[in-house]
N, C-alpha and C. Protein backbone atom coordinates (compact mmCIF):
# COMPACT_ATOMS: atom_id res chain seq x y z
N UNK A 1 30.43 -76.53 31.68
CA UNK A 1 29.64 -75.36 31.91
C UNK A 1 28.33 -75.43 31.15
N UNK A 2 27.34 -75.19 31.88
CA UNK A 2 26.26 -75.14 31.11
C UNK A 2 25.59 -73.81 30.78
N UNK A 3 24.91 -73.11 29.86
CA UNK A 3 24.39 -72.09 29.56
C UNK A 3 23.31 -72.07 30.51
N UNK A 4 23.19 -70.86 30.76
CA UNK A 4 22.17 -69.96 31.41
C UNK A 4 21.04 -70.31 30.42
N UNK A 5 19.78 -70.57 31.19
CA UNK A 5 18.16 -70.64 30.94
C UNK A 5 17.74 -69.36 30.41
N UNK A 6 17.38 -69.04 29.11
CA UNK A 6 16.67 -67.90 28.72
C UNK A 6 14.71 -68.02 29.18
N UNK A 7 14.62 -66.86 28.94
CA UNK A 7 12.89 -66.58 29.40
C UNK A 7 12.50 -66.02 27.32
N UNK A 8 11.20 -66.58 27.50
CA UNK A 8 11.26 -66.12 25.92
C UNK A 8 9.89 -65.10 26.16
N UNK A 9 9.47 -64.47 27.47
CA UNK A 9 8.81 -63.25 27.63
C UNK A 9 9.28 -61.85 27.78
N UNK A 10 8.82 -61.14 27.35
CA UNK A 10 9.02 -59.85 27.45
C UNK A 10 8.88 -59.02 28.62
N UNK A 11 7.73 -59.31 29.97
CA UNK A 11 7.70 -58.79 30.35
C UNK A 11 8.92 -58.87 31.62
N UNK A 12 8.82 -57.60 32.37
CA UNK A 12 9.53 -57.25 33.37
C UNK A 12 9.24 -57.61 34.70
N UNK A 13 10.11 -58.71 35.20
CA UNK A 13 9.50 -59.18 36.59
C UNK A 13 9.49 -58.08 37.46
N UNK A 14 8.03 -58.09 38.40
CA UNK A 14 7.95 -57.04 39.62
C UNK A 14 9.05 -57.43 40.70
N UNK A 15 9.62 -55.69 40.82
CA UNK A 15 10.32 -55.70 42.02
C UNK A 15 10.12 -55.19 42.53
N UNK A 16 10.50 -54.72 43.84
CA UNK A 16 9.83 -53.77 44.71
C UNK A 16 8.59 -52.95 44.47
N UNK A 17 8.30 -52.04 44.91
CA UNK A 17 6.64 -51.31 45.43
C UNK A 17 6.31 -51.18 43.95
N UNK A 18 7.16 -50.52 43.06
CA UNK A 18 6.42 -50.13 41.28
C UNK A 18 6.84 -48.48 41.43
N UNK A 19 6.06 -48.34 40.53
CA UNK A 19 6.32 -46.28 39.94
C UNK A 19 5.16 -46.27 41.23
N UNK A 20 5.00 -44.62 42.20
CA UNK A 20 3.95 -44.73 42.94
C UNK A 20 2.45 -43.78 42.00
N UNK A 21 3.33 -43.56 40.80
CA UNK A 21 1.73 -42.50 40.51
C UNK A 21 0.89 -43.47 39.83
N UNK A 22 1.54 -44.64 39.05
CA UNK A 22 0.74 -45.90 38.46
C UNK A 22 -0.15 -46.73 39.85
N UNK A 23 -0.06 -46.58 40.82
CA UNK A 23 -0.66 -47.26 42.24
C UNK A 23 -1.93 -46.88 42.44
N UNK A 24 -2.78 -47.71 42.04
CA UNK A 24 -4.20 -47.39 42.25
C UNK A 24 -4.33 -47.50 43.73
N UNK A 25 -4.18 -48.02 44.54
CA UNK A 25 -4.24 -47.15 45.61
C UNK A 25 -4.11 -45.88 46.55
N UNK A 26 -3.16 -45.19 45.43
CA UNK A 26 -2.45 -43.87 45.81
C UNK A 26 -3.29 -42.65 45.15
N UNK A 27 -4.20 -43.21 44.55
CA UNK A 27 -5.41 -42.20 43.30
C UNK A 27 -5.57 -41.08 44.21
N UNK A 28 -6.41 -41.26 45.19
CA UNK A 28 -7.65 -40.36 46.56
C UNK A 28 -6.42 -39.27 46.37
N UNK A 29 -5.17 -39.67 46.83
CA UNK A 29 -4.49 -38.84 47.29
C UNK A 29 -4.10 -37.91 46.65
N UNK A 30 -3.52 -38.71 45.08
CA UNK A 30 -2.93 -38.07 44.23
C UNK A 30 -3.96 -36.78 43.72
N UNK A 31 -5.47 -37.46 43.61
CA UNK A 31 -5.97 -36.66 43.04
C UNK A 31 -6.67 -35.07 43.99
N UNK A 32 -6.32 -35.39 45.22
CA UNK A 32 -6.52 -34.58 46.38
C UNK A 32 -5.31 -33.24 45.71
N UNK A 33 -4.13 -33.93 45.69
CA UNK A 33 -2.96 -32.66 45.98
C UNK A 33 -3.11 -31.77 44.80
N UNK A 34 -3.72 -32.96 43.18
CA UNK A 34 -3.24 -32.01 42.26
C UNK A 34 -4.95 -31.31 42.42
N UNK A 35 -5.63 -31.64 42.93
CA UNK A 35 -7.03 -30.09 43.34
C UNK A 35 -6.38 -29.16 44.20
N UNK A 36 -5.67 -29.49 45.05
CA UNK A 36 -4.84 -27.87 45.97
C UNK A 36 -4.24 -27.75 45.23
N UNK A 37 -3.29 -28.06 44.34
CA UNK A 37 -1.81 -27.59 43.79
C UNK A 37 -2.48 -26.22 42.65
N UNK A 38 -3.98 -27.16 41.68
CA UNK A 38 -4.16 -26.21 40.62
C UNK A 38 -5.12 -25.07 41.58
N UNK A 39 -6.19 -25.42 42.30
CA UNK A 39 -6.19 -23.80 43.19
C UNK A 39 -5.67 -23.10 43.84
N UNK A 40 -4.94 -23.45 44.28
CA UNK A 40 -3.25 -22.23 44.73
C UNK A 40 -2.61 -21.86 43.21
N UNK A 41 -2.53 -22.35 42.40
CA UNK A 41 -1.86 -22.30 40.86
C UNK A 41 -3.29 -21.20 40.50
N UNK A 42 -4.69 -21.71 40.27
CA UNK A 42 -5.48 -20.44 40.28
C UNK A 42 -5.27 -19.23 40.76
N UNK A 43 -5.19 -19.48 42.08
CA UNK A 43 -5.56 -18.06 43.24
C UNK A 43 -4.19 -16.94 42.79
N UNK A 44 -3.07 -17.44 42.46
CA UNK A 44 -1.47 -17.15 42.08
C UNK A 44 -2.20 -16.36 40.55
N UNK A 45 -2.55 -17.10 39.95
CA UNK A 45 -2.77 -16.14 38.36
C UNK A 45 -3.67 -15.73 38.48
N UNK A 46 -4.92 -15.56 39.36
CA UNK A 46 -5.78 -14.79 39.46
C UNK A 46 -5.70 -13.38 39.96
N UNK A 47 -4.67 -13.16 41.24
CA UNK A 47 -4.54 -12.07 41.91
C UNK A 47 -3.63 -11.74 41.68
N UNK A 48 -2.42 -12.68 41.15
CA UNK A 48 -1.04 -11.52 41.13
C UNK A 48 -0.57 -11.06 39.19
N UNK A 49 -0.90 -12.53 38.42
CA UNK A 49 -1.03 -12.47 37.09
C UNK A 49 -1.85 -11.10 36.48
N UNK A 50 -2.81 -12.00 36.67
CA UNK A 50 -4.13 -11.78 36.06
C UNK A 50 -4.24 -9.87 35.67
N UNK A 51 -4.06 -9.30 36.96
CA UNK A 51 -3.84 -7.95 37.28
C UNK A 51 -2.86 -7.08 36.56
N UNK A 52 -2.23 -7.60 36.58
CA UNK A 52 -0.72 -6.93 35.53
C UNK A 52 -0.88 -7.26 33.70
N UNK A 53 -1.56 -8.19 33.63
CA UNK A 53 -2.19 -8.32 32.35
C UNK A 53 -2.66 -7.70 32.07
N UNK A 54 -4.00 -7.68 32.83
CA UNK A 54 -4.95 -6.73 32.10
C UNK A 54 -4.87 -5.07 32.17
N UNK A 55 -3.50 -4.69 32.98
CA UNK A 55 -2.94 -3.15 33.42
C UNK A 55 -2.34 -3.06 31.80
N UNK A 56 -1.57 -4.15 31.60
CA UNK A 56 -0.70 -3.99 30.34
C UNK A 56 -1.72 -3.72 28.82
N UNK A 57 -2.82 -4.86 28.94
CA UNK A 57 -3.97 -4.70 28.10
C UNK A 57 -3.92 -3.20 28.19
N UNK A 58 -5.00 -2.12 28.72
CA UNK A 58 -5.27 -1.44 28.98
C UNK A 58 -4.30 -0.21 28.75
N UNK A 59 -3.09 -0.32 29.23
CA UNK A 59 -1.94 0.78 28.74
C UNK A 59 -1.72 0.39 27.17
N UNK A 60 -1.99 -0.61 26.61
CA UNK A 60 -1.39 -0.31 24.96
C UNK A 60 -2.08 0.22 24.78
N UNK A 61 -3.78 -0.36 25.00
CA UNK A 61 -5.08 0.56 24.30
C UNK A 61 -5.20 1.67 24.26
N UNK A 62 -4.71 2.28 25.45
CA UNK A 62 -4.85 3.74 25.63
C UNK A 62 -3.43 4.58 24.57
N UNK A 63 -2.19 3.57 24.57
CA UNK A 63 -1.37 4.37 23.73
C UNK A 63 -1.63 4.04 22.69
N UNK A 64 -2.32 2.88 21.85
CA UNK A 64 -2.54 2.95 21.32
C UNK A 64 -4.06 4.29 20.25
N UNK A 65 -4.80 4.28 21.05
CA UNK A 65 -5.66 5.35 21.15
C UNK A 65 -4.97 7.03 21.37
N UNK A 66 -4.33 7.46 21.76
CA UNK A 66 -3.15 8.50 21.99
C UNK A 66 -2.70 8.14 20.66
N UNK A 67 -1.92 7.45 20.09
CA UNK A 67 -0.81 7.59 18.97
C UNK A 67 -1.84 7.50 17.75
N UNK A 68 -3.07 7.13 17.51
CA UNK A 68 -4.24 6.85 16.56
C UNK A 68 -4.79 8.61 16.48
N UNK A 69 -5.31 9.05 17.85
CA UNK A 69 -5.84 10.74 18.02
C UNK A 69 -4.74 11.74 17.83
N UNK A 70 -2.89 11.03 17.86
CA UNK A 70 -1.76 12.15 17.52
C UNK A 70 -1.74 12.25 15.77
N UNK A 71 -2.13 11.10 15.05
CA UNK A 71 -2.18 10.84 13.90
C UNK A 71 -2.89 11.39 13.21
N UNK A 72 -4.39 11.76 13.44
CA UNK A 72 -5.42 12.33 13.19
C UNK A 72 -5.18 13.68 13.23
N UNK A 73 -4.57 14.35 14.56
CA UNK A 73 -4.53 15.76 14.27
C UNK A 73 -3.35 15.93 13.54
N UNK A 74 -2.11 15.61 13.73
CA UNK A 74 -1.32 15.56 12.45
C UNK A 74 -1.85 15.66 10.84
N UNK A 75 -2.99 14.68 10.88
CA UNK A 75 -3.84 15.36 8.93
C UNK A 75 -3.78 15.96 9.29
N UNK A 76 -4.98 16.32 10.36
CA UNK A 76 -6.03 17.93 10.05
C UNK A 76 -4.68 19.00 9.70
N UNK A 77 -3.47 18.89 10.29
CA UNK A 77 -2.80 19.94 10.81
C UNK A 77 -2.19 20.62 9.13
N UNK A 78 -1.89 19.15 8.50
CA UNK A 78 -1.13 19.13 7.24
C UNK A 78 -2.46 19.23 6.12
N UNK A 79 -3.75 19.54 6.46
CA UNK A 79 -4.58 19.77 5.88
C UNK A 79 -4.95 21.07 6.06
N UNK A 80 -4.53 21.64 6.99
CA UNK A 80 -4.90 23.05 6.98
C UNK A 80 -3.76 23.98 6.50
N UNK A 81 -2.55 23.33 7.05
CA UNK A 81 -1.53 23.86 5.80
C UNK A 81 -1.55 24.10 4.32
N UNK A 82 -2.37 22.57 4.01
CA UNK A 82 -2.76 22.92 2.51
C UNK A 82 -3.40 23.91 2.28
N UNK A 83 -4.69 24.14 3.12
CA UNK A 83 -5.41 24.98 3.01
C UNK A 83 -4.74 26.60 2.70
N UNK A 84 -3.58 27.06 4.35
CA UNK A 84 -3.24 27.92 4.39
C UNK A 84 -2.31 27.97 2.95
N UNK A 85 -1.90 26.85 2.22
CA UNK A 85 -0.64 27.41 0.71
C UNK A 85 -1.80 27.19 -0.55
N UNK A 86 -3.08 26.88 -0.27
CA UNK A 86 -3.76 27.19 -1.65
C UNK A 86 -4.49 28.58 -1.55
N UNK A 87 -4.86 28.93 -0.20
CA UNK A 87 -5.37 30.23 -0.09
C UNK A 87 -4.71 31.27 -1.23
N UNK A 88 -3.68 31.88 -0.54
CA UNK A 88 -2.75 32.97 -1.31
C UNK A 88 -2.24 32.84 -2.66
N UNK A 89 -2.91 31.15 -2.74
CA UNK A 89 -2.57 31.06 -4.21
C UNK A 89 -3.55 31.84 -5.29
N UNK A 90 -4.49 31.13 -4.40
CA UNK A 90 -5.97 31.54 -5.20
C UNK A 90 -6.06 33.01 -5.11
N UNK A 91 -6.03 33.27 -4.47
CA UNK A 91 -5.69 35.10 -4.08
C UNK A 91 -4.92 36.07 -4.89
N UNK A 92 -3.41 35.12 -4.92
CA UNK A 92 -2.40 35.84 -6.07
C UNK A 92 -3.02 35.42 -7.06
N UNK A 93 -3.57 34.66 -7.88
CA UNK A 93 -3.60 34.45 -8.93
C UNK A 93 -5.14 35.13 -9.05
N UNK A 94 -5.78 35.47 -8.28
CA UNK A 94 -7.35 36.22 -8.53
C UNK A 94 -6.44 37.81 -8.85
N UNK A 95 -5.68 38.47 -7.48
CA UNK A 95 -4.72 39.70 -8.21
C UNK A 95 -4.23 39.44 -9.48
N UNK A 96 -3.76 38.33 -9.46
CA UNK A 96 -2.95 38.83 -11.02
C UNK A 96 -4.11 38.61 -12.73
N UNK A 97 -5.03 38.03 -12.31
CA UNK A 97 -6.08 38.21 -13.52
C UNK A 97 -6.72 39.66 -13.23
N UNK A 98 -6.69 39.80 -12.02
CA UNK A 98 -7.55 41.20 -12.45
C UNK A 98 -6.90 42.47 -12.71
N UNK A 99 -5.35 42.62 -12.31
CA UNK A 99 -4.37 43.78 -13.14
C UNK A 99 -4.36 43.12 -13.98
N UNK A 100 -4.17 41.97 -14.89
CA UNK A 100 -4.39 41.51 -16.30
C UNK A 100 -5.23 42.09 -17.14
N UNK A 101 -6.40 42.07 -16.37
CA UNK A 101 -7.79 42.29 -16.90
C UNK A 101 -7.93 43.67 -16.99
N UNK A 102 -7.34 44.61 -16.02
CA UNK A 102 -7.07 46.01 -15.75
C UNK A 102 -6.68 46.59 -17.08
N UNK A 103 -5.43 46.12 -17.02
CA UNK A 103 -4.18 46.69 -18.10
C UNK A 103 -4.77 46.13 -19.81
N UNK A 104 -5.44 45.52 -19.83
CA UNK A 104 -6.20 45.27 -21.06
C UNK A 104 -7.06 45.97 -21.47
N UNK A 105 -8.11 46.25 -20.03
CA UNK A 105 -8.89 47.44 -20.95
C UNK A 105 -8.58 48.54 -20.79
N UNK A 106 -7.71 48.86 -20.08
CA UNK A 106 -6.35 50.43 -20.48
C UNK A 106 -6.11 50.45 -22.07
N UNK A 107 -5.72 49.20 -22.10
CA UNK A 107 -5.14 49.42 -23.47
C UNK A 107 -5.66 49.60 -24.97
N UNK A 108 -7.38 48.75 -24.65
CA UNK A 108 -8.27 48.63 -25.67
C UNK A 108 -8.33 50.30 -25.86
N UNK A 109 -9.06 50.96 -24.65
CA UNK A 109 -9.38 52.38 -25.14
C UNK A 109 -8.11 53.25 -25.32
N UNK A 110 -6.85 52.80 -25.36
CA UNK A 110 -6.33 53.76 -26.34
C UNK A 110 -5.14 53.51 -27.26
N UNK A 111 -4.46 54.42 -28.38
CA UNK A 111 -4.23 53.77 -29.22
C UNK A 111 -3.08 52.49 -29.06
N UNK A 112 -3.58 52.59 -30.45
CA UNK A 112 -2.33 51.15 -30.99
C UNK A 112 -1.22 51.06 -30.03
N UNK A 113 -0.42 52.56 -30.04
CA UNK A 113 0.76 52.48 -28.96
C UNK A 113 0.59 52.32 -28.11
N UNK A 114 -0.17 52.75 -27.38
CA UNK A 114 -0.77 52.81 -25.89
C UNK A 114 -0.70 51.17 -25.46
N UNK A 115 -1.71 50.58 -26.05
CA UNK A 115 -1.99 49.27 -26.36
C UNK A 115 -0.77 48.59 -25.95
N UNK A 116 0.03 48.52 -27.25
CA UNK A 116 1.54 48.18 -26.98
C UNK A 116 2.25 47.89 -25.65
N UNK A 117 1.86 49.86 -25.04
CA UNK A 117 2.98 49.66 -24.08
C UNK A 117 1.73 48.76 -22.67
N UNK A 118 0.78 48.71 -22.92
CA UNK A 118 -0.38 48.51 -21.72
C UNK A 118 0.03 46.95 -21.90
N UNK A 119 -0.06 46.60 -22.85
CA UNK A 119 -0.08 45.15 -23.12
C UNK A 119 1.59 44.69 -22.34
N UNK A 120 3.07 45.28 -22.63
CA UNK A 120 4.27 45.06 -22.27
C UNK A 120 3.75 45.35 -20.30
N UNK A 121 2.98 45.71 -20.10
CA UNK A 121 2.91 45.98 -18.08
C UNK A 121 2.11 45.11 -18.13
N UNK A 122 1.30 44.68 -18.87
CA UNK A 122 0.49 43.49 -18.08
C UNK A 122 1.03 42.36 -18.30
N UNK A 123 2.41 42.15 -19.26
CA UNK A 123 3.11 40.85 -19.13
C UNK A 123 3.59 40.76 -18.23
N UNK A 124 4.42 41.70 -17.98
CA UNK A 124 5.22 42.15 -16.85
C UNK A 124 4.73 42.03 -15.63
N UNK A 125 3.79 42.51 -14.91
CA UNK A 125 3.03 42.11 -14.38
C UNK A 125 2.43 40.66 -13.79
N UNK A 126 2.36 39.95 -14.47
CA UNK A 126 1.84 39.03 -14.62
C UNK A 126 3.12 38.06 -14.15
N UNK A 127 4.08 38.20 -15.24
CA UNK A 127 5.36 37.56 -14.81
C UNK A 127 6.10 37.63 -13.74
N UNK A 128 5.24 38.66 -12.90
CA UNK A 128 5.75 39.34 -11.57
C UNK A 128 5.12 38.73 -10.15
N UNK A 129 3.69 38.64 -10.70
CA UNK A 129 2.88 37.55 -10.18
C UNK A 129 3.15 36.24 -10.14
N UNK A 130 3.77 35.92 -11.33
CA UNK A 130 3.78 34.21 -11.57
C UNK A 130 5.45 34.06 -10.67
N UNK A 131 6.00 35.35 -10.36
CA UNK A 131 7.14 34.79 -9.62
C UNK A 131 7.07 34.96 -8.00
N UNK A 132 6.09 35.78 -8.00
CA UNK A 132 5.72 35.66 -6.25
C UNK A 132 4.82 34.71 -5.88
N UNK A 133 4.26 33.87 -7.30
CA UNK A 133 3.43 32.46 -6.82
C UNK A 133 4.45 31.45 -6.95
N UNK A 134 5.50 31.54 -7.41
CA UNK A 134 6.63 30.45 -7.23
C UNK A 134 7.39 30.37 -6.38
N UNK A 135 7.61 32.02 -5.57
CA UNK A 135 8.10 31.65 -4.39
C UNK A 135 7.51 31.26 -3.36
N UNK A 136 6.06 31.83 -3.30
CA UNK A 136 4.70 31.26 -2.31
C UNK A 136 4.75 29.53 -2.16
N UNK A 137 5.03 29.31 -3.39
CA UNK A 137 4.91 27.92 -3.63
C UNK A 137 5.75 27.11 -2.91
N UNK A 138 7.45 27.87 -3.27
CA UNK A 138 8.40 27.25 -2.42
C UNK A 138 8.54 27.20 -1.32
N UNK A 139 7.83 28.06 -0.70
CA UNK A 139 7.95 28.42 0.43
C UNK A 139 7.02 27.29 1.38
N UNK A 140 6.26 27.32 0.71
CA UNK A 140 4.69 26.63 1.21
C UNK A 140 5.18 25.16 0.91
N UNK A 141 5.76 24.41 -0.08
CA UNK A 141 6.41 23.33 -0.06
C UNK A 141 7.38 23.47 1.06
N UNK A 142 8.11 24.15 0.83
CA UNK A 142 9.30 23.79 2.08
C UNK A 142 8.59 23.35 3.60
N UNK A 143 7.50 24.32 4.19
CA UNK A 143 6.69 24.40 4.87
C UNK A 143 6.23 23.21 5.26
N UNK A 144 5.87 22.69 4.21
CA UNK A 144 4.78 21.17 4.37
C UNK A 144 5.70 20.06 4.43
N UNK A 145 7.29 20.19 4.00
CA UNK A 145 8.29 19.16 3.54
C UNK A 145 9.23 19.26 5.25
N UNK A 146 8.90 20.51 5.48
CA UNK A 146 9.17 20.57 7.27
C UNK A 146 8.34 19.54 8.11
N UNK A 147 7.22 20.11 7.71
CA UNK A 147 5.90 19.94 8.98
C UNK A 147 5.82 18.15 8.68
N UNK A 148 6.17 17.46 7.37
CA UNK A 148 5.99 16.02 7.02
C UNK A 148 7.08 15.56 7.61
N UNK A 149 8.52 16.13 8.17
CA UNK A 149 9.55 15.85 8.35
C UNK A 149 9.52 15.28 10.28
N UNK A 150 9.12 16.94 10.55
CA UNK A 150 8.97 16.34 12.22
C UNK A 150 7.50 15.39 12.20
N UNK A 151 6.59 15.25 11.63
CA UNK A 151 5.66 14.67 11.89
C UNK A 151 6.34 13.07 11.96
N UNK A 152 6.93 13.02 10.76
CA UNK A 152 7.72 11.30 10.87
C UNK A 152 8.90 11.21 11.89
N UNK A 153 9.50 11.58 12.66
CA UNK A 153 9.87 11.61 13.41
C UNK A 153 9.12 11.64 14.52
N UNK A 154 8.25 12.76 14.89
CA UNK A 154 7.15 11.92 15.82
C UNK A 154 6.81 10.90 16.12
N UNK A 155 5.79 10.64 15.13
CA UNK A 155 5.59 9.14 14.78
C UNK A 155 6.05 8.02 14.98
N UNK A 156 7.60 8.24 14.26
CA UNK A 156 8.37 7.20 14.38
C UNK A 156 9.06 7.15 15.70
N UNK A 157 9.30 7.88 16.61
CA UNK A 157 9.44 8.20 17.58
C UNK A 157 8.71 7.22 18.94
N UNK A 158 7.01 8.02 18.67
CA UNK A 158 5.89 7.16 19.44
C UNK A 158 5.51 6.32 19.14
N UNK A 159 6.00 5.28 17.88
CA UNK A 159 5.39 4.03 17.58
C UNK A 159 6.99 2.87 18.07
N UNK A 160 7.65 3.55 17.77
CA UNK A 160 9.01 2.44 17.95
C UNK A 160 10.18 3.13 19.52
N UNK A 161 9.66 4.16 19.83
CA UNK A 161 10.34 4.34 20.83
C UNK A 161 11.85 4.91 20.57
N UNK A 162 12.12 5.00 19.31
CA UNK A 162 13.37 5.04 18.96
C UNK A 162 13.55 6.74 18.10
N UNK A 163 14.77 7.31 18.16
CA UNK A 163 14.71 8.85 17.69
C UNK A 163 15.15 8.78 15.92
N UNK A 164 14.82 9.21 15.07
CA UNK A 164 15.56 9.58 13.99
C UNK A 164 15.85 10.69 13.60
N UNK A 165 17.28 10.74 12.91
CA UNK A 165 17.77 11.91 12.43
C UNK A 165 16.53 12.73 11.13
N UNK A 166 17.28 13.98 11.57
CA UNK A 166 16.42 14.59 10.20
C UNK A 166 16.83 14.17 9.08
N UNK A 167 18.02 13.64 8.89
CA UNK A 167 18.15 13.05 7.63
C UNK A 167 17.65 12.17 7.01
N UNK A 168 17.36 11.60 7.86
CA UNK A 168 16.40 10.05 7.78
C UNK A 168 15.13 10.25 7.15
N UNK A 169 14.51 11.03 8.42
CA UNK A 169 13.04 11.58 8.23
C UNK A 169 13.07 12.29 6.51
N UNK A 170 14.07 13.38 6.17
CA UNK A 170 14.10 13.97 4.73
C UNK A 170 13.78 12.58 3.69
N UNK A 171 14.60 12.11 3.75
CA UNK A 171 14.79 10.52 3.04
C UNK A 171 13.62 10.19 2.74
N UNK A 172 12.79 9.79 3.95
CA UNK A 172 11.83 9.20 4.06
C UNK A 172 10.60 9.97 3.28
N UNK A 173 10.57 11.55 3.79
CA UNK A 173 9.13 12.49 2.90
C UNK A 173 9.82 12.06 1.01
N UNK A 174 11.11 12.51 0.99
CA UNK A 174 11.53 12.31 -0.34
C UNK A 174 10.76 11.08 -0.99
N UNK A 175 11.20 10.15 -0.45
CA UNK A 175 10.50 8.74 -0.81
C UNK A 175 9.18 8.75 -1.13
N UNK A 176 8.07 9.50 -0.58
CA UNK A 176 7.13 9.25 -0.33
C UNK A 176 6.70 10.03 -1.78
N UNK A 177 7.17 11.12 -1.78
CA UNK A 177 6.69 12.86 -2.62
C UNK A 177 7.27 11.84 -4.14
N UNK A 178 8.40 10.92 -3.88
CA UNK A 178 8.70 10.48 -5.79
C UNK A 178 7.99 9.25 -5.93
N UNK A 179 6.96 8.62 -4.84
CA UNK A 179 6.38 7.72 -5.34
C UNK A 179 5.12 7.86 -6.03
């Protein structure tokens, strides 16, 4: 038996026709189909793509713009709240300096006792004031610890699509009011 003849080349003898996209003769053609293939591939993302893109563009912007102008009046809203719980503050506390101020000079013009008892009503007084500005206060906190409550829920609502409990939302103003 004799051994088989080795080849000490590498390359690969041709067999039949070859790969046909390596065929320089087949170029004209090839390069014909892929010019229709990518303008039908155009005309396809131009009219049916293209359109729904830029619809989608256009709807974030606008919700986005909507959830930016819901945000905005939300301050003003929690800014005029402030407004409305410093008002009555300033108010009670303008009443209560001026029966302060009242009951003092009651008391200057008359005597010592007088004095005494003028001076015991304008503490009183005063302490009467300082407890209808603490409930004003609470009240007006609770108020704003509401109005911060549904506002984040809103919010969180129109930015994620998703609902949260009021508990959550509480959580959340809490968080905010101890930072």
């Amino acid at each position: 038996m004799q051994a088989a003849a080795t080849t000490a080349t590498t390359e690969v003898p041709a067999k039949g026709p070859g790969f046909p996209p390596f065929k320089t003769e087949s170029f004209p053609g090839q390069v014909f189909w892929l010019v229709i293939t990518m303008a039908v591939l155009f005309v396809v993302i131009w009219h049916l793509i293209g359109p729904r893109i830029q619809g989608t563009l256009i709807e974030r912007r606008s919700l986005i713009a909507h959830e930016i102008e819901t945000a905005q009046e939300n301050r003003r809203k929690a800014e005029q709240a402030t407004v409305a719980y410093e008002t009555p503050l300033f108010q009670a506390r303008e009443r209560a300096r001026a029966i302060n101020n009242q009951y003092r000079e009651e008391a200057a013009a008359t005597v010592k006792k007088a004095e005494a008892e003028a001076d015991a009503k304008a503490e009183q007084a005063t302490a009467e004031a300082e407890a209808r500005l603490s409930r004003i206060r609470a009240e007006a906190k609770s108020h704003i610890v509401q109005a911060a409550q549904d506002a984040t829920i809103e919010i969180v609502s129109r930015l994620t699509g998703e609902r949260i409990s009021a508990e959550d939302a509480a959580g959340a103003v809490r968080a905010t009011q101890e930072a």
